[in-house]
C-alpha atoms as a PDB file:
ATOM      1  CA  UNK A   1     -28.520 -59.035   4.117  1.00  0.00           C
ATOM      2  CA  UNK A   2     -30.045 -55.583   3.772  1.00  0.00           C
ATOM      3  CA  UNK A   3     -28.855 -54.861   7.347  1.00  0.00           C
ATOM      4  CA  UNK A   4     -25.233 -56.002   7.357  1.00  0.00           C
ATOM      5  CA  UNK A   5     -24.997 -53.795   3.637  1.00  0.00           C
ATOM      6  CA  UNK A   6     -26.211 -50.370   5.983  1.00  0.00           C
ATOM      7  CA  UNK A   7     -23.712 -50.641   8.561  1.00  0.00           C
ATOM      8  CA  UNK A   8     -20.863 -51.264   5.408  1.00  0.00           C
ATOM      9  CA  UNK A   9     -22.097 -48.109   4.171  1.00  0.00           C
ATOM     10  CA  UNK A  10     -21.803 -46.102   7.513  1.00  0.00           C
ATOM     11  CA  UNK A  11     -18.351 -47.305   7.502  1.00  0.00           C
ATOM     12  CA  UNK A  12     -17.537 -46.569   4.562  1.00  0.00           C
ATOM     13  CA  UNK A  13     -18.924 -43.310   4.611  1.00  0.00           C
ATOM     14  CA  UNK A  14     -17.155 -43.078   8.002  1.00  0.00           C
ATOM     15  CA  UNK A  15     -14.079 -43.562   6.484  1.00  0.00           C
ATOM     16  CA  UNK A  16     -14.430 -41.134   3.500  1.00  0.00           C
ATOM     17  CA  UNK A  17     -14.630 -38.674   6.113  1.00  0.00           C
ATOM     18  CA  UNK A  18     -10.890 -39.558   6.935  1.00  0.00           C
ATOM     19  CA  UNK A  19      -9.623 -39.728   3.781  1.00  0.00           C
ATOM     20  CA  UNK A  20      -7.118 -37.258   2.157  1.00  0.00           C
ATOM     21  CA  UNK A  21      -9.728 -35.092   0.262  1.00  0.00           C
ATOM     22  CA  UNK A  22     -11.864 -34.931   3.550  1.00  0.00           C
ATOM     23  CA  UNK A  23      -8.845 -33.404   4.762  1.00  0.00           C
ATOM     24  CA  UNK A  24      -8.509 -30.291   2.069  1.00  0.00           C
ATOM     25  CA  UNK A  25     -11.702 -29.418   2.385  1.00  0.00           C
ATOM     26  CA  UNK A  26     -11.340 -29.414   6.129  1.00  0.00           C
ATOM     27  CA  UNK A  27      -7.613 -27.372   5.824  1.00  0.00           C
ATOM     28  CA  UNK A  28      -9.625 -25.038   2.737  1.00  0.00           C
ATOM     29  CA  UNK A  29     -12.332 -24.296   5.709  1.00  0.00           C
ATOM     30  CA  UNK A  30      -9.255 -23.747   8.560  1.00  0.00           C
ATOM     31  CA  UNK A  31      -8.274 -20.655   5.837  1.00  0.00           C
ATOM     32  CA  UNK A  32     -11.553 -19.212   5.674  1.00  0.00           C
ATOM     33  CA  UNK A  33     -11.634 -18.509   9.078  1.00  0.00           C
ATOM     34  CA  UNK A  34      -8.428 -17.624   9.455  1.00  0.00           C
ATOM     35  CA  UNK A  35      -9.264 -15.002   6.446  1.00  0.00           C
ATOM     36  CA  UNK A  36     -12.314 -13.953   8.834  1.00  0.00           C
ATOM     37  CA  UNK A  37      -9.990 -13.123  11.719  1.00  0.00           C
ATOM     38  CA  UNK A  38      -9.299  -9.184  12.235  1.00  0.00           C
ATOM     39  CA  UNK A  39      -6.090  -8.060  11.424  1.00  0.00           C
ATOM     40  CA  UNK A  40      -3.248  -8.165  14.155  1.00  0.00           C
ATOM     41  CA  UNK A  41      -1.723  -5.098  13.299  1.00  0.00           C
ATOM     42  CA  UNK A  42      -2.606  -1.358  12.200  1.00  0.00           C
ATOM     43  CA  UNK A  43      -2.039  -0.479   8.255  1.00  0.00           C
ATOM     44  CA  UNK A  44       0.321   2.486   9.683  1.00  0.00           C
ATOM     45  CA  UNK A  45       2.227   0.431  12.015  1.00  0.00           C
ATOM     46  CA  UNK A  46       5.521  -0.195  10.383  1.00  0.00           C
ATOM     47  CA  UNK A  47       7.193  -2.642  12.998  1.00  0.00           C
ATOM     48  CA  UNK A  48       5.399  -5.177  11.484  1.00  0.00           C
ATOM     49  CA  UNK A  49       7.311  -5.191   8.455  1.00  0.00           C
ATOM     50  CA  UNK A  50       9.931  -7.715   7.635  1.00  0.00           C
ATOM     51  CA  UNK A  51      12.112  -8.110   4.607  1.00  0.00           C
ATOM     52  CA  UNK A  52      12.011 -11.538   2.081  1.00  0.00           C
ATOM     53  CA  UNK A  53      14.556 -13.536   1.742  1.00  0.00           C
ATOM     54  CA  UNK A  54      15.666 -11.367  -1.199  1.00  0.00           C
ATOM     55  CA  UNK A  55      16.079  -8.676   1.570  1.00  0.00           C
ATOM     56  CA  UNK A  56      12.915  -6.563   0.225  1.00  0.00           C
ATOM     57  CA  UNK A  57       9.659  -5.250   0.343  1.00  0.00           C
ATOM     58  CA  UNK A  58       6.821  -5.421  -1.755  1.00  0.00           C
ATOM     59  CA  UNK A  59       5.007  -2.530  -2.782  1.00  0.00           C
ATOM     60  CA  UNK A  60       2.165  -2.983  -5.097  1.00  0.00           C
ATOM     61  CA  UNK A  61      -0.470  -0.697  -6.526  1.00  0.00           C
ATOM     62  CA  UNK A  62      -2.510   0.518  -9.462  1.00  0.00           C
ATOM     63  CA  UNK A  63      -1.933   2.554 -12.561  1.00  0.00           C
ATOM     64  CA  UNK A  64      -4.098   5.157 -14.164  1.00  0.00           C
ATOM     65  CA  UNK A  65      -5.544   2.717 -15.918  1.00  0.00           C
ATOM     66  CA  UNK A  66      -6.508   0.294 -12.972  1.00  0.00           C
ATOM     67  CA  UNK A  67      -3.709  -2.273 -13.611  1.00  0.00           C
ATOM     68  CA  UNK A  68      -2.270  -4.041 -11.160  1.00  0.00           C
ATOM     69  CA  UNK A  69       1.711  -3.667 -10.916  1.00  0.00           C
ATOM     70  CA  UNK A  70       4.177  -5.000  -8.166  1.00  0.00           C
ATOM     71  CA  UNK A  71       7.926  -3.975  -7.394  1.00  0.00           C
ATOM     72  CA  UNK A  72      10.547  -4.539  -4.935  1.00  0.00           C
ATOM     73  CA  UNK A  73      11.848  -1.979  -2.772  1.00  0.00           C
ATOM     74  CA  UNK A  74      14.202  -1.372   0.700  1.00  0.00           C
ATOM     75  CA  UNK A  75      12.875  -1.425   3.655  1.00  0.00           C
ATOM     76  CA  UNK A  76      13.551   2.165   4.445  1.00  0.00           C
ATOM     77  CA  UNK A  77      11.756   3.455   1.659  1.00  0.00           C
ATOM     78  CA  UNK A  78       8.350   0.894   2.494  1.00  0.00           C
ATOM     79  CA  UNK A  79       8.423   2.552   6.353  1.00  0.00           C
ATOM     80  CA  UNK A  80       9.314   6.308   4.401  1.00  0.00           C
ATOM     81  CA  UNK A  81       6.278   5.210   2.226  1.00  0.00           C
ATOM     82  CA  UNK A  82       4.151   4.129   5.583  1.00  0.00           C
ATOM     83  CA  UNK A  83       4.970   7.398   7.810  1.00  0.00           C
ATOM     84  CA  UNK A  84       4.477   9.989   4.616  1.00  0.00           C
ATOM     85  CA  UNK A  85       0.922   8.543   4.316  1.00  0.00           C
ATOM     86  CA  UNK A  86       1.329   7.377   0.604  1.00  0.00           C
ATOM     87  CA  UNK A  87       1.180   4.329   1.281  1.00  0.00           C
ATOM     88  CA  UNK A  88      -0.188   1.593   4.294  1.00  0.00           C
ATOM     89  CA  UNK A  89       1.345  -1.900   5.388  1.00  0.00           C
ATOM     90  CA  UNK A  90      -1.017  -4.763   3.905  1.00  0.00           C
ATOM     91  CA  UNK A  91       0.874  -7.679   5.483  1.00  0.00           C
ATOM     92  CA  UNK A  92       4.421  -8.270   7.150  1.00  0.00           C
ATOM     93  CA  UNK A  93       6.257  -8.765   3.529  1.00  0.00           C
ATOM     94  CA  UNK A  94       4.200  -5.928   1.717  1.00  0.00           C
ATOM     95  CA  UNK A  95       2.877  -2.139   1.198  1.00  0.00           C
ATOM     96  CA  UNK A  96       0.520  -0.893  -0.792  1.00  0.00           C
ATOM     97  CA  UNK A  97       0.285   2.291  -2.422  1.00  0.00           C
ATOM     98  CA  UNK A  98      -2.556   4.439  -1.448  1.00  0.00           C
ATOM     99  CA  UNK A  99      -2.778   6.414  -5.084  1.00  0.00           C
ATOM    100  CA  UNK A 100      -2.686   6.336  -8.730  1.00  0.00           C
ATOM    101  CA  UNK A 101      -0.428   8.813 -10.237  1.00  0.00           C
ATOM    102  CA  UNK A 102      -3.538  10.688 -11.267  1.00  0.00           C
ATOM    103  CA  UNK A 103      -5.347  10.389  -8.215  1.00  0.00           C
ATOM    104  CA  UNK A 104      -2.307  11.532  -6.262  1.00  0.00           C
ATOM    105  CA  UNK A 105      -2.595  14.936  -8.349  1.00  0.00           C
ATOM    106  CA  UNK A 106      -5.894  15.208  -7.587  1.00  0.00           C
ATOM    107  CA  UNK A 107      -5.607  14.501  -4.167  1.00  0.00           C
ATOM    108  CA  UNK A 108      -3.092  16.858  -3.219  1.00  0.00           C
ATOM    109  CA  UNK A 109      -4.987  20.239  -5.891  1.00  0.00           C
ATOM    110  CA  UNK A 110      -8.148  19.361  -3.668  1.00  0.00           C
ATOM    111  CA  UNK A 111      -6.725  19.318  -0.913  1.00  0.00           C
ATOM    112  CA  UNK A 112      -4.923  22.400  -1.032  1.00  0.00           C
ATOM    113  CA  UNK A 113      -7.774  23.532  -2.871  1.00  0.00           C
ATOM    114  CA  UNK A 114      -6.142  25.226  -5.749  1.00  0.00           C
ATOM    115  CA  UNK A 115      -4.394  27.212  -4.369  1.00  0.00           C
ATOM    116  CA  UNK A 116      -0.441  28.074  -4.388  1.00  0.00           C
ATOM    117  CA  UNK A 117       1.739  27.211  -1.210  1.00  0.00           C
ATOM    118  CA  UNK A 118       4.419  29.562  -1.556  1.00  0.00           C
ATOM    119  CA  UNK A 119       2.764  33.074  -2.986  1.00  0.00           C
ATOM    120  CA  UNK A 120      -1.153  32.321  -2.456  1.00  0.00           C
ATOM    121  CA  UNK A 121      -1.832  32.515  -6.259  1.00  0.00           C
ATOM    122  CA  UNK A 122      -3.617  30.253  -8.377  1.00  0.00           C
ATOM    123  CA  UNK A 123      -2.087  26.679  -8.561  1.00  0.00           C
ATOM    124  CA  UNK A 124      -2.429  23.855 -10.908  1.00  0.00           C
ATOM    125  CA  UNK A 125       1.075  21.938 -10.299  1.00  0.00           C
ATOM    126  CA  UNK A 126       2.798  19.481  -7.881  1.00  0.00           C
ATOM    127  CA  UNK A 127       5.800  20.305  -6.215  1.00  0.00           C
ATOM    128  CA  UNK A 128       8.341  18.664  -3.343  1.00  0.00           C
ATOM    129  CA  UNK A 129       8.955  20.518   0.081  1.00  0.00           C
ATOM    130  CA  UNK A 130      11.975  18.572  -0.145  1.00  0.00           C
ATOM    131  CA  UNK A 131      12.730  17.798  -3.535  1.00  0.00           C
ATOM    132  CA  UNK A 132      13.168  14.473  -5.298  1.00  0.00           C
ATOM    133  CA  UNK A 133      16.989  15.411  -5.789  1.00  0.00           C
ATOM    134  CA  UNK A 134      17.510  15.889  -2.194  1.00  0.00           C
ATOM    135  CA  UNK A 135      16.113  12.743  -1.150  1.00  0.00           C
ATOM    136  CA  UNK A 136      12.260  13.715  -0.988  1.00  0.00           C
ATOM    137  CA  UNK A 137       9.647  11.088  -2.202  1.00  0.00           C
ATOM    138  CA  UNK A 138       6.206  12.154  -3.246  1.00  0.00           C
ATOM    139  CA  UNK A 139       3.893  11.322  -0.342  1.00  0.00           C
ATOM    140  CA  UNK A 140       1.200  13.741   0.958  1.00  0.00           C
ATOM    141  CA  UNK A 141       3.515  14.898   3.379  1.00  0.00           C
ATOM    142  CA  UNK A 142       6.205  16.515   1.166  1.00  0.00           C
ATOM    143  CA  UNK A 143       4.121  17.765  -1.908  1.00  0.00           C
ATOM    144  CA  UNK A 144       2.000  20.620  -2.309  1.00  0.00           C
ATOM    145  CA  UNK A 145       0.085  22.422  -4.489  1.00  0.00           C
ATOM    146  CA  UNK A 146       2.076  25.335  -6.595  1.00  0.00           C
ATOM    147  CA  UNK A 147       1.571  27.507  -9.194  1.00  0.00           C
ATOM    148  CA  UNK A 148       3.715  27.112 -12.504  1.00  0.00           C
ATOM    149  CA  UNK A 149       5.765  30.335 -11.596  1.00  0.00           C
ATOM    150  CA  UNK A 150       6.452  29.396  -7.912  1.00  0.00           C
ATOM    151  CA  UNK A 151       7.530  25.744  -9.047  1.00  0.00           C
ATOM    152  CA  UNK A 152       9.608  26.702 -11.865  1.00  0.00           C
ATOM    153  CA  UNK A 153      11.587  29.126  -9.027  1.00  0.00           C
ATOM    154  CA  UNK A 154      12.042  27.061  -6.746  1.00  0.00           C
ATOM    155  CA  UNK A 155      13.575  24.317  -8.881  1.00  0.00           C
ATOM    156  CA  UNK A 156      15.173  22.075  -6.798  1.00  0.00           C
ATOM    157  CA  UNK A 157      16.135  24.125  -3.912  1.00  0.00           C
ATOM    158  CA  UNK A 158      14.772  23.439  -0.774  1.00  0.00           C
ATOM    159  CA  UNK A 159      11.855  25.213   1.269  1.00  0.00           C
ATOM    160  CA  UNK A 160      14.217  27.099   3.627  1.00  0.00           C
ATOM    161  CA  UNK A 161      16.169  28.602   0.863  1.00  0.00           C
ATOM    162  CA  UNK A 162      13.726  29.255  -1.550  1.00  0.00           C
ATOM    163  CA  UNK A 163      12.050  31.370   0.915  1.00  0.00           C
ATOM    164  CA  UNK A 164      14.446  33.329   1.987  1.00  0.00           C
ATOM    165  CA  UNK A 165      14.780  34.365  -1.452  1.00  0.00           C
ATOM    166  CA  UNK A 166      17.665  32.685  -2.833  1.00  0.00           C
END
């Protein structure tokens, strides 16, 4: 009797393997690897984007603080986002923001290291090439370091006219 009970258990066993939660740890494993895979597309490569249903993007990022926040937004604005370098494509339905508020400041003073775009001064503020009113976002690309006199100037006006003067 031993014998015949080994081969029941075999089968058995056998059939475990076939049963539904063999199969979700199977499918769970068929994720993994599919998590493993490289991704098929570059973060700057906006043709990869599509819209949901809701005819959005995502965009999602972090506040000062290191909180997690999400929001909707057109698809123009994601690929505006992409190009200005604020911002890189994380899968075909979302963006994600490349700074905090904070760390955008930063970013940009360093990088400009202090020091006024417009009259060479000293400079401690943010401003738009193309300003927010005119349709400018703030992205790497159109913000630069100013000083408080050269920013208060130049207002909203854009670069072209606020250096010729007027």
């Amino acid at each position: 009797m031993r014998q015949a009970a080994a081969p029941l258990k075999r089968a058995a066993g056998s059939a475990g393997a076939r049963s539904g939660r063999s199969r979700g740890l199977t499918s769970r494993g068929a994720n993994k690897s599919r998590a493993l895979h490289p991704v098929s597309h570059s973060p700057a490569d906006t043709s990869f984007l599509k819209e949901t249903r809701q005819g959005t993007i995502w965009m999602r990022g972090k506040t000062d603080k290191g909180r997690r926040w999400y929001q909707e937004i057109d698809k123009a604005l994601a690929i505006t986002l992409v190009k200005e370098k604020a911002a890189v494509v994380v899968n075909r339905h979302t963006i994600k923001r490349l700074f905090s508020n904070k760390d955008f400041r930063k970013y940009i003073l360093t990088r400009d290291n202090y020091t006024c775009y417009f009259c060479g001064g000293y400079g401690d503020t943010i401003d738009h090439l193309l300003p927010k009113a005119k349709g400018g976002h703030t992205t790497p690309l159109n913000c630069v370091c100013a000083c408080s006199l050269c920013n208060q100037s130049k207002a909203d006006k854009d670069l072209e006219t606020f250096m010729r003067g007027g």
